[in-house]
PDB file of N, CA and C in Angstrom:
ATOM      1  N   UNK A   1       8.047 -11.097 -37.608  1.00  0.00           N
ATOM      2  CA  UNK A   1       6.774 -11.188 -36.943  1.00  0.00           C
ATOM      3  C   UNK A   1       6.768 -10.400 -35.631  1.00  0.00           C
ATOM      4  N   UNK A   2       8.284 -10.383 -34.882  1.00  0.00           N
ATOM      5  CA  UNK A   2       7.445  -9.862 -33.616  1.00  0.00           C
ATOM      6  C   UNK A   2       7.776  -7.711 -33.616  1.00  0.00           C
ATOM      7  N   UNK A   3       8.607  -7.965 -34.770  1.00  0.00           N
ATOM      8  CA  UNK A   3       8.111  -6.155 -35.616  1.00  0.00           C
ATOM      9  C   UNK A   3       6.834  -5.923 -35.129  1.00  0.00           C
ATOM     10  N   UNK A   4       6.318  -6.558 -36.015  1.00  0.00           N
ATOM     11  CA  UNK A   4       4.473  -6.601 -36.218  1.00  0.00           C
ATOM     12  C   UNK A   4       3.942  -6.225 -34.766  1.00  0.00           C
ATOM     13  N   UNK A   5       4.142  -7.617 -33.844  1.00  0.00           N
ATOM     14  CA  UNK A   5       3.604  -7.388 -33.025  1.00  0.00           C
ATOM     15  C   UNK A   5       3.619  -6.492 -32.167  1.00  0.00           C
ATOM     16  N   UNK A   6       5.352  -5.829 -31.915  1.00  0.00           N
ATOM     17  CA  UNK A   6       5.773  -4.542 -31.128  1.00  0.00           C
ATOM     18  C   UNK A   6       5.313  -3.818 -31.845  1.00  0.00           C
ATOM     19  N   UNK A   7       4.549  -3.444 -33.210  1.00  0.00           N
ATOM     20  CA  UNK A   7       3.908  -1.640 -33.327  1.00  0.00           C
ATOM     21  C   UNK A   7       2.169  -2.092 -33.028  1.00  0.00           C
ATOM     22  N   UNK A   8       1.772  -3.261 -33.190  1.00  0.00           N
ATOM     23  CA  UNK A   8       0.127  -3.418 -32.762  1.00  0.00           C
ATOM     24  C   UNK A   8      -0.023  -3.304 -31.589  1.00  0.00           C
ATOM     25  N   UNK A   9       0.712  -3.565 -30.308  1.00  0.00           N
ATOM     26  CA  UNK A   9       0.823  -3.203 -29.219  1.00  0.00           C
ATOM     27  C   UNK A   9       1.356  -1.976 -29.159  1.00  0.00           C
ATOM     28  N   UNK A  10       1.893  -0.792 -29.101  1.00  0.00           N
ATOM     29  CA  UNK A  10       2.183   0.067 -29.627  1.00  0.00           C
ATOM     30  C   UNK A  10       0.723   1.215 -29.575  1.00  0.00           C
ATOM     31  N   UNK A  11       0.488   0.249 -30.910  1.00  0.00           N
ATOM     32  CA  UNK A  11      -0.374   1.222 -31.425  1.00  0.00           C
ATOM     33  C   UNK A  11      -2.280   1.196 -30.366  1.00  0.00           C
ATOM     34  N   UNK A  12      -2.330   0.239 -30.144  1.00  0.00           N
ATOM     35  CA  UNK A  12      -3.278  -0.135 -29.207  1.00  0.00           C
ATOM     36  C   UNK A  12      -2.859   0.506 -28.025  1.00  0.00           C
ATOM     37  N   UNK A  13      -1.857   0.543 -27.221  1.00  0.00           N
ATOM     38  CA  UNK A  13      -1.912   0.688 -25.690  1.00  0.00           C
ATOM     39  C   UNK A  13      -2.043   2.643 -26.130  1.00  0.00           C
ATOM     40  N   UNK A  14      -1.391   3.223 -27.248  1.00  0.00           N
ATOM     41  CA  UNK A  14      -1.745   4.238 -26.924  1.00  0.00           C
ATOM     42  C   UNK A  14      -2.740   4.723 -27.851  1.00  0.00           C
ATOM     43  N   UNK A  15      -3.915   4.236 -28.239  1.00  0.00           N
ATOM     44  CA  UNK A  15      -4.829   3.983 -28.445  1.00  0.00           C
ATOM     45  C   UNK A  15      -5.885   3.813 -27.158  1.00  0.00           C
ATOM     46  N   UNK A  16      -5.714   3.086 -26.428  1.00  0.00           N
ATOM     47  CA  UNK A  16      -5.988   2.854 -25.103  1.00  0.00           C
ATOM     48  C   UNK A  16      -5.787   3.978 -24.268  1.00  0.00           C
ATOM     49  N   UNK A  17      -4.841   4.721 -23.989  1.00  0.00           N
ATOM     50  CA  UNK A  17      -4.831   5.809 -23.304  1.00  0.00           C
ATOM     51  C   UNK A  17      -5.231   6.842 -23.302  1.00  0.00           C
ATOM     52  N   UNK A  18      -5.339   7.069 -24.967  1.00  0.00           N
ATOM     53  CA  UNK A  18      -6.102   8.458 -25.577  1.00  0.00           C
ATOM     54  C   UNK A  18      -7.619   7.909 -25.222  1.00  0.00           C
ATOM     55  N   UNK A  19      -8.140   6.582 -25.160  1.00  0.00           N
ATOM     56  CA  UNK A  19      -9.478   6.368 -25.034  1.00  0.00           C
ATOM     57  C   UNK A  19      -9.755   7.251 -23.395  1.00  0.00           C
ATOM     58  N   UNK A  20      -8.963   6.464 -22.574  1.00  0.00           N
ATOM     59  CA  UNK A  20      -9.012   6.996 -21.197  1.00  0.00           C
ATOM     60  C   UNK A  20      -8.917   7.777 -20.952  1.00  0.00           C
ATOM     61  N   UNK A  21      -8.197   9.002 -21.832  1.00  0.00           N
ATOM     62  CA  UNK A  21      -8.374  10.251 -21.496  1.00  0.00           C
ATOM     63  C   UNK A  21      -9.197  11.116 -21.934  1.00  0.00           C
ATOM     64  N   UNK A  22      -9.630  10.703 -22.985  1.00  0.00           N
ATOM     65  CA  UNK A  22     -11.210  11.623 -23.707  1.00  0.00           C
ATOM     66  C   UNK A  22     -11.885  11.069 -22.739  1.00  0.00           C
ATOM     67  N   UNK A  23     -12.305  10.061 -21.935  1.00  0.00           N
ATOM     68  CA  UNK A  23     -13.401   9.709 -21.137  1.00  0.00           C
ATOM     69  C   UNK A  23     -13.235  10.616 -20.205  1.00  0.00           C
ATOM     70  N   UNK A  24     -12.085  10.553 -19.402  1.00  0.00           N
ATOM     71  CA  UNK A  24     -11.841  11.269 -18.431  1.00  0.00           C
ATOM     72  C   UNK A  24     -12.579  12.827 -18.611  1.00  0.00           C
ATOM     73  N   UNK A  25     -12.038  13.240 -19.722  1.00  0.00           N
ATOM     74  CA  UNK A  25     -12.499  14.668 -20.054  1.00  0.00           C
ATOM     75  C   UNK A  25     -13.878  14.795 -20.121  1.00  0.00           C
ATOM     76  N   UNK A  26     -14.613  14.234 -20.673  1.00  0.00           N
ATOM     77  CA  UNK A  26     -16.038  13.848 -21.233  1.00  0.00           C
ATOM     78  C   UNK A  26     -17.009  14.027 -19.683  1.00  0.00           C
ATOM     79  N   UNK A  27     -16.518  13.136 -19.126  1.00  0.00           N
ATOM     80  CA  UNK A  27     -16.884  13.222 -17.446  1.00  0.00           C
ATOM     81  C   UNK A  27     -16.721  14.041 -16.729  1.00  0.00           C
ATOM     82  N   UNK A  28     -15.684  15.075 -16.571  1.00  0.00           N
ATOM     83  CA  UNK A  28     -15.673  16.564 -16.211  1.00  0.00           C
ATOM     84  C   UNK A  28     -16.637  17.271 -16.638  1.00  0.00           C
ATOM     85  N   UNK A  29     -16.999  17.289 -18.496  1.00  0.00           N
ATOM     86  CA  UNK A  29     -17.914  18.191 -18.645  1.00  0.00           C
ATOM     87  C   UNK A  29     -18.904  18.046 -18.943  1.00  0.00           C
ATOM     88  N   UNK A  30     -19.396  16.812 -18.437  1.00  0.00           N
ATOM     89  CA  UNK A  30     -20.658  16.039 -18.451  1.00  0.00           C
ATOM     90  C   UNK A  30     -21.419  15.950 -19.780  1.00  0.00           C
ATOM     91  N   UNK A  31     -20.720  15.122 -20.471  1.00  0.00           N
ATOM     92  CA  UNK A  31     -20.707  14.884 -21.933  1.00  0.00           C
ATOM     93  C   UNK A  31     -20.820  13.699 -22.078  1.00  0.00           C
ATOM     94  N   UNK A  32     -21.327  13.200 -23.115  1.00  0.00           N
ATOM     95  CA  UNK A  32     -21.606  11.775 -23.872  1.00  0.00           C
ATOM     96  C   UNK A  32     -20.319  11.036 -23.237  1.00  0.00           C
ATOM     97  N   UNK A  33     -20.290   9.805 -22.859  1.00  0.00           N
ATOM     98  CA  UNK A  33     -18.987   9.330 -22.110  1.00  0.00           C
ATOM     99  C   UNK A  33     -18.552   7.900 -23.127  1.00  0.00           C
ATOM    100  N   UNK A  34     -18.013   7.795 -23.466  1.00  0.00           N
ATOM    101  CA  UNK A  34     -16.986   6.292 -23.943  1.00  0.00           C
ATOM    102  C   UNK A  34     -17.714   5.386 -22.994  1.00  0.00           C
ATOM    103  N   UNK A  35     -18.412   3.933 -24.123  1.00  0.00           N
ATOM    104  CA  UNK A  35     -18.697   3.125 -23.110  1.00  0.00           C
ATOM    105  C   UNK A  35     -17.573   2.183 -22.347  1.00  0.00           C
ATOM    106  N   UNK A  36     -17.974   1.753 -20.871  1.00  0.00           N
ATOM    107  CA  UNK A  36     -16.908   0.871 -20.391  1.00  0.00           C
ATOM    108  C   UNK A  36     -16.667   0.073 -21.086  1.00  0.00           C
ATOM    109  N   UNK A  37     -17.616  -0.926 -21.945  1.00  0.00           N
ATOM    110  CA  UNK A  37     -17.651  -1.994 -22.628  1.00  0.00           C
ATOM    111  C   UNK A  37     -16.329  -1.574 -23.323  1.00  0.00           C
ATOM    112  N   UNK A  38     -16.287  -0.636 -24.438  1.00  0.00           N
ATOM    113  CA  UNK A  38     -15.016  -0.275 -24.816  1.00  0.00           C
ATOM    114  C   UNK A  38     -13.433   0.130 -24.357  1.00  0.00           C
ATOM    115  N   UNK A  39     -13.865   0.849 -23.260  1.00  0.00           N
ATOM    116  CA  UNK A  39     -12.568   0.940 -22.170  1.00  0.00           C
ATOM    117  C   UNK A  39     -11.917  -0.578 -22.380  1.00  0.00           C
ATOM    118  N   UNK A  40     -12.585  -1.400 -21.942  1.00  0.00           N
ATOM    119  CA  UNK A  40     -12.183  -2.670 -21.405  1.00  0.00           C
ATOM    120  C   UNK A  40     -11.568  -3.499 -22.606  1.00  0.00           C
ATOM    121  N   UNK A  41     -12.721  -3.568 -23.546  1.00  0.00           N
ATOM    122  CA  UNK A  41     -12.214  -3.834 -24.752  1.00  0.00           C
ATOM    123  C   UNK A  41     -10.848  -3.375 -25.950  1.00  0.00           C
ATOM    124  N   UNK A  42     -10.324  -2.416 -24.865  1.00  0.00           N
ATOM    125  CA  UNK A  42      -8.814  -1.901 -25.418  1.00  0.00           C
ATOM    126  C   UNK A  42      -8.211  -2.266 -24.667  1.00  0.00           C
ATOM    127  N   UNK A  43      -8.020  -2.941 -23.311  1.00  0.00           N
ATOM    128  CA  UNK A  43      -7.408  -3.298 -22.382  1.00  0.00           C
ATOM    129  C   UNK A  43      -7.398  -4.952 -23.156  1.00  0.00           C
ATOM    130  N   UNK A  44      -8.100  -5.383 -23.452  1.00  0.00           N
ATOM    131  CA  UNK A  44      -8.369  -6.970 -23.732  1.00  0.00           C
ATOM    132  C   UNK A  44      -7.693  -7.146 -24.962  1.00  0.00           C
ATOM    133  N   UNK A  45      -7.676  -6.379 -25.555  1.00  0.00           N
ATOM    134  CA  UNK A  45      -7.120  -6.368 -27.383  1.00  0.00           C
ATOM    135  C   UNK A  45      -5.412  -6.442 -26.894  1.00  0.00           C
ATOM    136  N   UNK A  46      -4.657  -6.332 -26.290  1.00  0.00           N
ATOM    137  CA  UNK A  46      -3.248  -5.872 -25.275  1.00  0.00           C
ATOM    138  C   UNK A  46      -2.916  -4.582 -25.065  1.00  0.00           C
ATOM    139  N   UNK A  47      -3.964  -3.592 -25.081  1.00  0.00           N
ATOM    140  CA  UNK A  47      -3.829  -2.100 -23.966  1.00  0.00           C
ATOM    141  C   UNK A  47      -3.825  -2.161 -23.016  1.00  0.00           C
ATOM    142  N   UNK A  48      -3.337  -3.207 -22.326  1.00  0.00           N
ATOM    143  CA  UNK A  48      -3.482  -3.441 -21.262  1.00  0.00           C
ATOM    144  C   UNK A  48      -2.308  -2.211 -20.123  1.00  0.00           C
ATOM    145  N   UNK A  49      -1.187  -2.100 -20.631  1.00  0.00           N
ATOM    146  CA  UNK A  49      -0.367  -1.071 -20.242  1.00  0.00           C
ATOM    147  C   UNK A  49      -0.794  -0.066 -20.117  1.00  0.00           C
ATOM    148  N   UNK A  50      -1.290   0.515 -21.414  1.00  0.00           N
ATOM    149  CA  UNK A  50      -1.835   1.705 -21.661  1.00  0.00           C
ATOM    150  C   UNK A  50      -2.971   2.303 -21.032  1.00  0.00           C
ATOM    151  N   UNK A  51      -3.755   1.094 -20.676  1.00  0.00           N
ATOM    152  CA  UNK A  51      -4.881   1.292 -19.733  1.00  0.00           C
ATOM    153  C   UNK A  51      -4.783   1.664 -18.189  1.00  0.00           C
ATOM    154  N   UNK A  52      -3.714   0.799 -17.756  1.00  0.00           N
ATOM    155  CA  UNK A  52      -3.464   1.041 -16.758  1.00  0.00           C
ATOM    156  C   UNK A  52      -2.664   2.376 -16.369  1.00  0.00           C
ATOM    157  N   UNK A  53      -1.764   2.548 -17.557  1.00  0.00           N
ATOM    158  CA  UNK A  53      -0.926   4.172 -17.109  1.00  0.00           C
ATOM    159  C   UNK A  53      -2.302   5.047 -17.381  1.00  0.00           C
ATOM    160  N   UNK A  54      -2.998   5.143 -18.036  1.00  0.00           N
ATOM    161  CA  UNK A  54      -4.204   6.179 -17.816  1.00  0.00           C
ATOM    162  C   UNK A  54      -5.318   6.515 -16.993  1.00  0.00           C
ATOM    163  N   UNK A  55      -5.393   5.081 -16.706  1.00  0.00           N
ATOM    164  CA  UNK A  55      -6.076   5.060 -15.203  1.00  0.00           C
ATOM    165  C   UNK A  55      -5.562   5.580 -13.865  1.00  0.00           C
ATOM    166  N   UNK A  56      -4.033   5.813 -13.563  1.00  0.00           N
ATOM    167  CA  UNK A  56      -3.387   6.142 -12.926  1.00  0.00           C
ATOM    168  C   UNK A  56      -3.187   7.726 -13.129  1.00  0.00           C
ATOM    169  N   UNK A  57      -2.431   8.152 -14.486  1.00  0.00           N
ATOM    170  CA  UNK A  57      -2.226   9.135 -15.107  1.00  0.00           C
ATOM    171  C   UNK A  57      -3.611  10.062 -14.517  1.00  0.00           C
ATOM    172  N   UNK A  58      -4.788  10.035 -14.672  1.00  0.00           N
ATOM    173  CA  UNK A  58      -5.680  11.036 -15.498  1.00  0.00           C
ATOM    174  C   UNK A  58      -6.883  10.737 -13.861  1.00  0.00           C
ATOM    175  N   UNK A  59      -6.550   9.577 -12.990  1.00  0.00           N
ATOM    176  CA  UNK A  59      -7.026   9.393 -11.826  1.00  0.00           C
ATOM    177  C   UNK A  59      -8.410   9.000 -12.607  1.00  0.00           C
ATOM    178  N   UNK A  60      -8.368   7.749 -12.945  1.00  0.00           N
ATOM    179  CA  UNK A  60      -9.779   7.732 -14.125  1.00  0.00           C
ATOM    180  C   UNK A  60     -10.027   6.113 -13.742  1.00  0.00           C
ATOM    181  N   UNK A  61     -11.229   5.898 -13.807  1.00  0.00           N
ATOM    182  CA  UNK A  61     -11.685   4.693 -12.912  1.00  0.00           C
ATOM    183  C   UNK A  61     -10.905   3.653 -11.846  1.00  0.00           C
ATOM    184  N   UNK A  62     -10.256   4.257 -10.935  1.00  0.00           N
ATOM    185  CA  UNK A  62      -9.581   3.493 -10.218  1.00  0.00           C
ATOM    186  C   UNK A  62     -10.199   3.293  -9.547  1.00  0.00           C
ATOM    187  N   UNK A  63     -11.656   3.710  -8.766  1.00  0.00           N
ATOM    188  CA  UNK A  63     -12.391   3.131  -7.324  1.00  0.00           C
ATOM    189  C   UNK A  63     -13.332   2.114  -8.304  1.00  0.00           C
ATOM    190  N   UNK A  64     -13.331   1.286  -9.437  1.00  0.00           N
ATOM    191  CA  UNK A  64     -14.237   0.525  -9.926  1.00  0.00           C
ATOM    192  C   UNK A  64     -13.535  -0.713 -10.120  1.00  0.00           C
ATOM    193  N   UNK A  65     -14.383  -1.770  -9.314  1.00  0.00           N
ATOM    194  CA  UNK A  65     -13.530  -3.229  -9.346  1.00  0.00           C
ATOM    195  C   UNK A  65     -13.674  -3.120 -10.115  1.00  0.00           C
ATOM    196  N   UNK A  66     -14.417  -3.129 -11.367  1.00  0.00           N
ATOM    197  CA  UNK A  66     -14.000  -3.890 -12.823  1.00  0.00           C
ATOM    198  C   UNK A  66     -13.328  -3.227 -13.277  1.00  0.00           C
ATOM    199  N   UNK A  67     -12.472  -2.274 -12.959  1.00  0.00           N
ATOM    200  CA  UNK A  67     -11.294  -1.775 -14.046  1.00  0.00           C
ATOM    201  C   UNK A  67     -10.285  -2.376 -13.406  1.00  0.00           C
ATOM    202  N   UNK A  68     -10.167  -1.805 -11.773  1.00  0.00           N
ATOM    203  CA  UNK A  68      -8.971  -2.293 -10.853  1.00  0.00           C
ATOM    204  C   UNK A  68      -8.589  -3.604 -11.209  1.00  0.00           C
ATOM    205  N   UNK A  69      -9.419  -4.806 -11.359  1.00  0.00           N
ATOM    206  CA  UNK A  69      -9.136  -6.095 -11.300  1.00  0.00           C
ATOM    207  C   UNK A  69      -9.025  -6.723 -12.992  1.00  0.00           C
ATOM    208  N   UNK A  70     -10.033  -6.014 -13.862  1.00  0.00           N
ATOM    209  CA  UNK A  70      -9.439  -6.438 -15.297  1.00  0.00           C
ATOM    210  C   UNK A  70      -8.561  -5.991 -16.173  1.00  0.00           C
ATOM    211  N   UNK A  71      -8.537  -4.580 -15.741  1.00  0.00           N
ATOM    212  CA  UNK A  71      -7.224  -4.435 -16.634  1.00  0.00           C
ATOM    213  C   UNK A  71      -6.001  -4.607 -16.320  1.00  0.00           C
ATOM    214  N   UNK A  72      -5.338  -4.972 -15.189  1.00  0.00           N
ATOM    215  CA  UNK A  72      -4.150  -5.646 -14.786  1.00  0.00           C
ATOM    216  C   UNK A  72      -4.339  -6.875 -15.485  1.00  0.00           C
ATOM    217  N   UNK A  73      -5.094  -7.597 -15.066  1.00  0.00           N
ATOM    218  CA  UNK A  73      -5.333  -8.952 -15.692  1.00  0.00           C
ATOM    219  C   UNK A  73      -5.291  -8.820 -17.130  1.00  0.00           C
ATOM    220  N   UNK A  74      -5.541  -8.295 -17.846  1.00  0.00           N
ATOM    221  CA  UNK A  74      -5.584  -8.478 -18.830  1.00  0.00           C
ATOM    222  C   UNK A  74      -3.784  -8.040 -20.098  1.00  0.00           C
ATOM    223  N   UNK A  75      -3.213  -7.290 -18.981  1.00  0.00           N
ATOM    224  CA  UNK A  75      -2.237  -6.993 -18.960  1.00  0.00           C
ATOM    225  C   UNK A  75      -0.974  -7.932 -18.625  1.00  0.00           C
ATOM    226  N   UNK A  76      -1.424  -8.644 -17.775  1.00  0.00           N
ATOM    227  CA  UNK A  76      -0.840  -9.787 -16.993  1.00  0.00           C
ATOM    228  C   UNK A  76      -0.783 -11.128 -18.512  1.00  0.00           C
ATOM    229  N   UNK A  77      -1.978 -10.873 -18.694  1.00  0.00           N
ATOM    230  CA  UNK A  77      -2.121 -12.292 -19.983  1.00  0.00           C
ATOM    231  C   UNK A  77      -1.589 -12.195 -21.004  1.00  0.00           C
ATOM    232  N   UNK A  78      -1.200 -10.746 -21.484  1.00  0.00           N
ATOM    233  CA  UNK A  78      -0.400 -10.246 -22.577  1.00  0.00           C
ATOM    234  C   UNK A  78       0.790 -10.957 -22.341  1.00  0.00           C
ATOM    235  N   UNK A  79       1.323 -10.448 -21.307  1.00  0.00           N
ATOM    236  CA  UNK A  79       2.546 -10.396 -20.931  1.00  0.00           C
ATOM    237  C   UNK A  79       3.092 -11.864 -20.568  1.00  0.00           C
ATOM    238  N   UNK A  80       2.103 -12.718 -20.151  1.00  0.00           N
ATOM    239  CA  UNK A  80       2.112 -14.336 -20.171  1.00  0.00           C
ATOM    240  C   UNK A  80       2.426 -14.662 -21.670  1.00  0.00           C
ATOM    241  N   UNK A  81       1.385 -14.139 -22.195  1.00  0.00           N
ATOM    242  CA  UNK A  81       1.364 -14.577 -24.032  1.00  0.00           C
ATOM    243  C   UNK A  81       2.228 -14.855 -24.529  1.00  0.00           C
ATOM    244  N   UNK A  82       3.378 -13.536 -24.910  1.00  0.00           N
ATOM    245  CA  UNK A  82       4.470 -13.198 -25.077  1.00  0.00           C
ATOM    246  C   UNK A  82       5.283 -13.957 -24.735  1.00  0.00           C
TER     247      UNK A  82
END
C-alpha cells in the first residue's frame, strides 16, 4: 500500500508543478491562464510539495495570501497524514 501511495504523490506533486509552470508561462504571454481554483486543488489532492517548489522555482504566486498560506498548509496536512 504505501508503493501506491509513494507514486500518487509522485505523480501529483509533479503534476502540480508542471500546472505552475504552464501558468506561469501563460501569464507572461498573456494567455488563457489555469484557474486558481485548480492550482490549489493540486496542492489539496497532496501537491502540496510540488506546489510549493514551483511557486518558488518559477517566482509564481508568492505575493498572494491564498497561495502563501494554503499551500504550505496543505502540505503540512499531508505530511501530518502520513
Amino acid at each position: 500500500m504505501w508503493k501506491a501511495v509513494l507514486i500518487y504523490l509522485c505523480v501529483v506533486n509533479a503534476v502540480a508543478f508542471l500546472l505552475y509552470g504552464m501558468d506561469k508561462k501563460k501569464a507572461e504571454k498573456h494567455q488563457w491562464r489555469i484557474p486558481e481554483r485548480t492550482l490549489l486543488l493540486a496542492a489539496a489532492l497532496g501537491g502540496g510539495l510540488g506546489s510549493y517548489s514551483a511557486m518558488h522555482v518559477f517566482h509564481h504566486k508568492t505575493q498572494h495570501p491564498k497561495f502563501t498560506i494554503l499551500v504550505p498548509l496543505f502540505l503540512a496536512m499531508w505530511i501530518a497524514g502520513i
